[in-house]
N, C-alpha and C. Protein backbone atom coordinates (compact mmCIF):
# COMPACT_ATOMS: atom_id res chain seq x y z
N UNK A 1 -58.28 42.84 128.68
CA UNK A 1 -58.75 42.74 127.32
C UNK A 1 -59.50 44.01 126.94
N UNK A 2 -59.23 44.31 125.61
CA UNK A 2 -59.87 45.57 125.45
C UNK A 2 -60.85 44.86 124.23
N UNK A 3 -62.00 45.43 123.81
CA UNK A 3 -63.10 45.24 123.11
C UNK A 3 -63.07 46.36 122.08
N UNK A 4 -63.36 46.01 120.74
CA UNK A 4 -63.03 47.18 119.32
C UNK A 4 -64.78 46.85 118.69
N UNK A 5 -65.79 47.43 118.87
CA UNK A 5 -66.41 47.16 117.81
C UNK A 5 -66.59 48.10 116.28
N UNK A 6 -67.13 47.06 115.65
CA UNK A 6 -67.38 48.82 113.96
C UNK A 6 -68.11 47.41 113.29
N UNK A 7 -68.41 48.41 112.24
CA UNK A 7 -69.20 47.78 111.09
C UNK A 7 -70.67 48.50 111.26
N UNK A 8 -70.73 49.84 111.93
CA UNK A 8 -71.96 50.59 111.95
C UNK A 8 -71.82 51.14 110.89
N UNK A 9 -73.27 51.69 110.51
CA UNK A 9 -73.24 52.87 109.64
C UNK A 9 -74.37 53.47 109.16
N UNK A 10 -75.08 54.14 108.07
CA UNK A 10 -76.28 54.42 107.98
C UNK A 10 -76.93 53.45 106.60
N UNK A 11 -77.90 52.67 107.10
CA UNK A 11 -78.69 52.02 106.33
C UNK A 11 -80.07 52.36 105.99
N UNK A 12 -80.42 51.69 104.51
CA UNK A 12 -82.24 52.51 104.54
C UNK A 12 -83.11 51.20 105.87
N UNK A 13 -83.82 51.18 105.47
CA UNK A 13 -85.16 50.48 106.21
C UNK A 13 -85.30 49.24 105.20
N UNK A 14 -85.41 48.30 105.92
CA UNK A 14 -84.96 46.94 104.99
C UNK A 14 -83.43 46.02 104.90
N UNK A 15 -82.59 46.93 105.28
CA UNK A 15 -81.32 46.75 104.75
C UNK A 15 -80.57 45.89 106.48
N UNK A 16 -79.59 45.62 105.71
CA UNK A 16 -78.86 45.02 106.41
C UNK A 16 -77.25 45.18 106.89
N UNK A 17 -76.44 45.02 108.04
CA UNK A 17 -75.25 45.00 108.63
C UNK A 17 -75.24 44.07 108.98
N UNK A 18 -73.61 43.96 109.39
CA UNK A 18 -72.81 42.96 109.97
C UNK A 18 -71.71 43.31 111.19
N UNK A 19 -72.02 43.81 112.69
CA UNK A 19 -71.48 43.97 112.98
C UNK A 19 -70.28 43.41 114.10
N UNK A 20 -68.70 43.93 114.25
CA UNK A 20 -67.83 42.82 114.18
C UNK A 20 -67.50 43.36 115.86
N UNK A 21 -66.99 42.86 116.82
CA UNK A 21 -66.47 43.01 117.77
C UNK A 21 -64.87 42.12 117.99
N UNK A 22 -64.07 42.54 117.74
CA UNK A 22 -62.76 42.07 118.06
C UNK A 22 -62.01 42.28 119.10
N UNK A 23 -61.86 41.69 120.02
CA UNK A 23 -60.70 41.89 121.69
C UNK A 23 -59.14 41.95 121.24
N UNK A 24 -58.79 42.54 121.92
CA UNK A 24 -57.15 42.61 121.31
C UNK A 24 -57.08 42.75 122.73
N UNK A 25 -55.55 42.66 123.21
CA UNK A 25 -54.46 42.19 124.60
C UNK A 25 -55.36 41.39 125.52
N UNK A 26 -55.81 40.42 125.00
CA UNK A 26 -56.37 39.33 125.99
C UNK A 26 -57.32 38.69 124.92
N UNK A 27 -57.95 37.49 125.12
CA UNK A 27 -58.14 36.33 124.38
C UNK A 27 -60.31 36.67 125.36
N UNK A 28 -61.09 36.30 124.47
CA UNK A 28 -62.36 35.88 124.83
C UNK A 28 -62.63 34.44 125.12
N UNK A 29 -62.16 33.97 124.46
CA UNK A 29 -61.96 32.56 123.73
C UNK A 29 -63.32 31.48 125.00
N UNK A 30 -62.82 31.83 126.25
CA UNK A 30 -63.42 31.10 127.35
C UNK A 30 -64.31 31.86 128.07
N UNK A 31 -65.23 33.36 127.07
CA UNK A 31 -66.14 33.68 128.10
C UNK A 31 -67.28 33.99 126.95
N UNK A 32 -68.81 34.17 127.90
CA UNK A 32 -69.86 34.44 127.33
C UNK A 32 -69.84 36.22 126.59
N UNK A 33 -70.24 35.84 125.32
CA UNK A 33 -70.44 37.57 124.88
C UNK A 33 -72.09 37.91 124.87
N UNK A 34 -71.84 39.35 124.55
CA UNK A 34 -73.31 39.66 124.93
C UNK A 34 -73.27 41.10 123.44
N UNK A 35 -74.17 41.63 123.01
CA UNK A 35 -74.89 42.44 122.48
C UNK A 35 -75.91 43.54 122.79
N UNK A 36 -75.50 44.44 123.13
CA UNK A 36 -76.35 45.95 123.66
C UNK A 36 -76.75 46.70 122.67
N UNK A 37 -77.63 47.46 123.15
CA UNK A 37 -77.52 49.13 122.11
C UNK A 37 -78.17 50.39 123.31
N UNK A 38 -78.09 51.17 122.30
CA UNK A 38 -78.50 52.58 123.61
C UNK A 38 -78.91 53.58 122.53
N UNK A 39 -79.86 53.66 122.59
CA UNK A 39 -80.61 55.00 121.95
C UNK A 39 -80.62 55.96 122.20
N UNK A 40 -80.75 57.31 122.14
CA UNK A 40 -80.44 58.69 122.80
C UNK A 40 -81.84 58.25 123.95
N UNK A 41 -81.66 58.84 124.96
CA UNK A 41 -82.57 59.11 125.94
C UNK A 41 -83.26 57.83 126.52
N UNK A 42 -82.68 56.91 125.66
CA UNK A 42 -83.23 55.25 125.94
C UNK A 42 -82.13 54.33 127.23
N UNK A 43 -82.92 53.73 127.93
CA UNK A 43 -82.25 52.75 128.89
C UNK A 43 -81.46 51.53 127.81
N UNK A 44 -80.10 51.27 128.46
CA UNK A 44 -79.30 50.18 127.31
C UNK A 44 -80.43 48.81 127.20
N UNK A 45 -80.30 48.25 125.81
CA UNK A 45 -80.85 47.19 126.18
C UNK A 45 -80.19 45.91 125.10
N UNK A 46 -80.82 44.89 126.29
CA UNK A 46 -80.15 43.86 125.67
C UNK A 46 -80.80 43.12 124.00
N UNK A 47 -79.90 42.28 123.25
CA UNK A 47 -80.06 42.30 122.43
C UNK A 47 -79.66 40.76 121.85
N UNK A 48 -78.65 40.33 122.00
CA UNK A 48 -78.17 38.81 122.01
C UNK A 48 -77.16 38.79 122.82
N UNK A 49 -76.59 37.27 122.98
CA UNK A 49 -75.72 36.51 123.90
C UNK A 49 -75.50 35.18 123.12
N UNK A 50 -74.14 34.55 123.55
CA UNK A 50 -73.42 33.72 123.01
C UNK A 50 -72.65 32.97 123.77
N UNK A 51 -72.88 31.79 123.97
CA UNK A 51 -71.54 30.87 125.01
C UNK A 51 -70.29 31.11 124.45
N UNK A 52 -69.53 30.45 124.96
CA UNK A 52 -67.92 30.39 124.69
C UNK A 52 -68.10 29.59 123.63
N UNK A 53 -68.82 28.23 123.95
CA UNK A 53 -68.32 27.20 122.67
C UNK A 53 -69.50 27.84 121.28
N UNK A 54 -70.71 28.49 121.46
CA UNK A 54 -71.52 28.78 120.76
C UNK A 54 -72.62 27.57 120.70
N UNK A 55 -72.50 27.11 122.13
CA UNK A 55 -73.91 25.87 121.71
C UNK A 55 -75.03 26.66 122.26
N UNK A 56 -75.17 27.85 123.09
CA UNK A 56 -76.04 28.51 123.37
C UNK A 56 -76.01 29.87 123.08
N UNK A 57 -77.39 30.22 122.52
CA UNK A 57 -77.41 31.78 121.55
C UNK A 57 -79.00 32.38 122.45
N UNK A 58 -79.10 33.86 122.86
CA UNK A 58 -80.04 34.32 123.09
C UNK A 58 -80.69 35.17 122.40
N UNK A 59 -82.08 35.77 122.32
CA UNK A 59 -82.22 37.11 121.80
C UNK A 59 -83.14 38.01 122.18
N UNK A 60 -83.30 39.36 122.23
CA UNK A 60 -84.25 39.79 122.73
C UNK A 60 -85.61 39.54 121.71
N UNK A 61 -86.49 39.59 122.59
CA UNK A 61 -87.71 39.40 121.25
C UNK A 61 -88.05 40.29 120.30
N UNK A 62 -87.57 41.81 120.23
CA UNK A 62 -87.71 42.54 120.04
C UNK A 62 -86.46 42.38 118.21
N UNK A 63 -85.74 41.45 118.28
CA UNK A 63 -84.65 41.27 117.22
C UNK A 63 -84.59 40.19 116.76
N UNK A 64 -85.49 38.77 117.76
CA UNK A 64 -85.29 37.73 117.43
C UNK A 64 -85.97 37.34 115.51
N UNK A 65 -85.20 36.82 114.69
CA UNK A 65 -85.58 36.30 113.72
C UNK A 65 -85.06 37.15 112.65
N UNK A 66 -84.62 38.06 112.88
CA UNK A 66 -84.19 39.53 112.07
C UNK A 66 -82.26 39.60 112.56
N UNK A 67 -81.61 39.68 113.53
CA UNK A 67 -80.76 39.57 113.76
C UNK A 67 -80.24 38.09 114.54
N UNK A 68 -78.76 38.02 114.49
CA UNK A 68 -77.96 36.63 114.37
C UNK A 68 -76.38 36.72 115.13
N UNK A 69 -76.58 36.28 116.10
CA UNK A 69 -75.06 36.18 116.62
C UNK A 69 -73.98 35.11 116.22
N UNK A 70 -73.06 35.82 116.76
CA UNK A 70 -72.12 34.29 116.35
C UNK A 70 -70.69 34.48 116.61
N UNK A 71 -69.68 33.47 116.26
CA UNK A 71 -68.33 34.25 116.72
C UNK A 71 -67.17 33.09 116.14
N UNK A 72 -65.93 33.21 115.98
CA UNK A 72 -65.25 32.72 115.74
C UNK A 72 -64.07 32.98 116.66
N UNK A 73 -63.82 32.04 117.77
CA UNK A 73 -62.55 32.17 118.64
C UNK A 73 -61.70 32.29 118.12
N UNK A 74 -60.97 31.46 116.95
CA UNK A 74 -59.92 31.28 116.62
C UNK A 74 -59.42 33.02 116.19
N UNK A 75 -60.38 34.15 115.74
CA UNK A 75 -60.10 35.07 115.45
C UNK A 75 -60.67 36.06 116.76
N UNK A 76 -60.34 35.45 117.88
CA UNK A 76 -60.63 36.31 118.81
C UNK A 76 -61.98 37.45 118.66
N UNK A 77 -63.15 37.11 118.15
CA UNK A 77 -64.11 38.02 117.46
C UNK A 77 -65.90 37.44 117.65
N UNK A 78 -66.57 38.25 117.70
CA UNK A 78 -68.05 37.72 118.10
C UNK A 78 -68.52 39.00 116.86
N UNK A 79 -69.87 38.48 116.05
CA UNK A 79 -70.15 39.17 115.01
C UNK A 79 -71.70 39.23 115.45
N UNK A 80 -72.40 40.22 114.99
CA UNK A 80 -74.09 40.42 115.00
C UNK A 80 -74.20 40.63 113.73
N UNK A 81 -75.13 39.34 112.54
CA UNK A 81 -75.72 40.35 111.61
C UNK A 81 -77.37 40.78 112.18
N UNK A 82 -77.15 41.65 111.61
CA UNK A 82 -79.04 42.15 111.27
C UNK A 82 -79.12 42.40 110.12
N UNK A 83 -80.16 41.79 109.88
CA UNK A 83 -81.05 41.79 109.39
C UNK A 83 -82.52 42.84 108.54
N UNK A 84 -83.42 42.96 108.18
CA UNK A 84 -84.44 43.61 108.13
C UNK A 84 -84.43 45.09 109.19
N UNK A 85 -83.70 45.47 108.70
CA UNK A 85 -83.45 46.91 109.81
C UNK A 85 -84.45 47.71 109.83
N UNK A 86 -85.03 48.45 111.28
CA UNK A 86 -85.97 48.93 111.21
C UNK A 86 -85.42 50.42 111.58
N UNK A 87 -85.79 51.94 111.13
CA UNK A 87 -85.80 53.18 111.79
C UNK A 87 -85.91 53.04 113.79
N UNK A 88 -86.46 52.23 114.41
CA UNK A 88 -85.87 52.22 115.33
C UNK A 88 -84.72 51.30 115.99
N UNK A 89 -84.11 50.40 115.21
CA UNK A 89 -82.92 49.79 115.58
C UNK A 89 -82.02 51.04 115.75
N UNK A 90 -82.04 52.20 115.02
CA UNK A 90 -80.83 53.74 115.37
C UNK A 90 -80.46 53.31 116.59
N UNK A 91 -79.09 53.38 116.99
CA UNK A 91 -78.76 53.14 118.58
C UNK A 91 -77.31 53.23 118.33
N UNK A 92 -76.65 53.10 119.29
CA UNK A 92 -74.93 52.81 119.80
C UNK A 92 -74.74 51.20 120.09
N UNK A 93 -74.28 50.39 119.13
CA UNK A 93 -74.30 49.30 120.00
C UNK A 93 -72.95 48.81 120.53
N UNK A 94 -73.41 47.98 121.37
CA UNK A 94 -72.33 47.59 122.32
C UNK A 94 -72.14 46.08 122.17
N UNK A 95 -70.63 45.91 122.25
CA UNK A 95 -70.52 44.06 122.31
C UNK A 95 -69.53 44.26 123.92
N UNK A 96 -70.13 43.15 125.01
CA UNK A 96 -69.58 43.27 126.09
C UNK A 96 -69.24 41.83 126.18
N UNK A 97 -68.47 41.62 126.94
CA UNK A 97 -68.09 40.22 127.80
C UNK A 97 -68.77 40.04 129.50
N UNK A 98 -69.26 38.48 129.45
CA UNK A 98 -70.05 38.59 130.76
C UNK A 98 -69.18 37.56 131.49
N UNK A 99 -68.93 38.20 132.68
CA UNK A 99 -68.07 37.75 133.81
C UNK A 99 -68.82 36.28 134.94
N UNK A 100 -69.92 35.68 133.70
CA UNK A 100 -70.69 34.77 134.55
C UNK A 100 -70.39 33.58 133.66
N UNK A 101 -69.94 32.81 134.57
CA UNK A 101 -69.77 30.88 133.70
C UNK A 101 -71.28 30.70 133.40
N UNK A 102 -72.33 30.72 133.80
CA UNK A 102 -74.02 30.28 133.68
C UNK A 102 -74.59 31.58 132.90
N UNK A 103 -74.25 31.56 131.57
CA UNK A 103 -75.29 32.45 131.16
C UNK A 103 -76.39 32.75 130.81
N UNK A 104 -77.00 31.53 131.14
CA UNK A 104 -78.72 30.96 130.85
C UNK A 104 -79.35 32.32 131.94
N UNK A 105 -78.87 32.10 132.97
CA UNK A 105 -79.83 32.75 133.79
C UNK A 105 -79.22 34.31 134.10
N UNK A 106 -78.30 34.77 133.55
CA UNK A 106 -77.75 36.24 133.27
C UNK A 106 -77.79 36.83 132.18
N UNK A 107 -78.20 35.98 131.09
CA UNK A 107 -77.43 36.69 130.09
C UNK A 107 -78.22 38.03 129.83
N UNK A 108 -79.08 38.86 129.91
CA UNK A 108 -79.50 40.06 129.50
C UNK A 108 -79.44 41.11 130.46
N UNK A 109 -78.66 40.73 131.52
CA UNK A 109 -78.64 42.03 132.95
C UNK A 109 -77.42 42.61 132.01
N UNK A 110 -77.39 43.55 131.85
CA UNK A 110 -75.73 44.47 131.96
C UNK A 110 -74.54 44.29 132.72
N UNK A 111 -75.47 44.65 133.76
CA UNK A 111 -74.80 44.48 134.92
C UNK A 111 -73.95 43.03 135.02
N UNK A 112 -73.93 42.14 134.33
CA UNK A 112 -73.46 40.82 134.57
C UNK A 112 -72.20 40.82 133.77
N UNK A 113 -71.86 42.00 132.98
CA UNK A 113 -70.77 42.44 131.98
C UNK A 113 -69.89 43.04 132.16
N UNK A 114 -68.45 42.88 132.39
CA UNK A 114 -67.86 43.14 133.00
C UNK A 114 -66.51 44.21 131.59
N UNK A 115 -66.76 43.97 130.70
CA UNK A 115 -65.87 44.66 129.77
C UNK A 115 -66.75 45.08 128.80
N UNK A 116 -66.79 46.11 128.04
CA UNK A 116 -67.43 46.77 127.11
C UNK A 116 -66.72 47.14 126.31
N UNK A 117 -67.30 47.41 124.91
CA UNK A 117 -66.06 48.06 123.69
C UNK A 117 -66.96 49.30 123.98
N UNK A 118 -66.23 50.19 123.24
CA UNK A 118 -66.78 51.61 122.88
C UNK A 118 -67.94 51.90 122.04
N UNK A 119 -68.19 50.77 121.31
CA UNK A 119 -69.88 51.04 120.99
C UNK A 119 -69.28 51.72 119.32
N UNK A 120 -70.71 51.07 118.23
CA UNK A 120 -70.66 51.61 116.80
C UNK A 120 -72.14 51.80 116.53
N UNK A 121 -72.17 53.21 115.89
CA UNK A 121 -73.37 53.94 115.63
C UNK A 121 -74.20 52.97 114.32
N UNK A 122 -75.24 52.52 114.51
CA UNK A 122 -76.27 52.24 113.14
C UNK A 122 -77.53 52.87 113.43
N UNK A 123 -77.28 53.80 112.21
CA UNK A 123 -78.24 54.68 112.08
C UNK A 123 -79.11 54.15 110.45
N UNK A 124 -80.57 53.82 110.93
CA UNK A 124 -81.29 53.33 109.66
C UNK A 124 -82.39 54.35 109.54
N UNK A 125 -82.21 54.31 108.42
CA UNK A 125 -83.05 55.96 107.84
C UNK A 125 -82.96 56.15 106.31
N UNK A 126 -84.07 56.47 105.59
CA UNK A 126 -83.86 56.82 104.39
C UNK A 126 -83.52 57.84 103.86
């Protein structure tokens, strides 16, 4: 399975995205997704997570209440909006797939992610 994300771009401070992650030659349908970003010179970090069926959602505290996961199998696709964007949300983010059935107790290692898309720039700045 390969991973496509977009829907980055440059927003002011306040403003809001929606960004989309779509898998093409293989199906998600039956695994946990996850949400990254990476700042220049910054360690990746986690950001949200999502079961397969969507009865369980995570977030870092750092996004919780401001950004929103979610996903629709039937379109092979997991979406992040945010929310209230801040000058330091700027980052690369990443939508990965995690190679763990229990994602309660993995979901924010990286390391527990076994496919990555190529990552979409949101840059917030006035």
């Amino acid at each position: 399975v390969q991973l496509q994300a977009s829907g980055g771009g440059l927003v002011q401070p306040g403003g809001s995205l929606r960004l989309s992650c779509a898998a093409e030659r293989g199906s998600i349908a039956t695994y946990h997704m996850g949400w990254f970003r990476q700042a220049p010179g910054e360690d990746r970090e986690f950001l949200a997570a999502i079961s397969w069926s969507s009865d369980e959602k995570y977030y870092a505290n750092s996004v919780k209440g401001r950004f929103a996961v979610d996903r629709y199998n039937a379109k092979n696709s997991v979406y992040l909006q945010m929310n209230s964007l801040k000058p330091d949300d700027t980052a690369i983010y990443y939508c990965a797939r995690s190679h763990r059935s229990n994602l309660k107790n993995y979901y924010s290692d990286y390391l527990e992610y076994d496919v990555w898309g190529q990552g979409t720039l949101v840059t917030v700045s006035s």
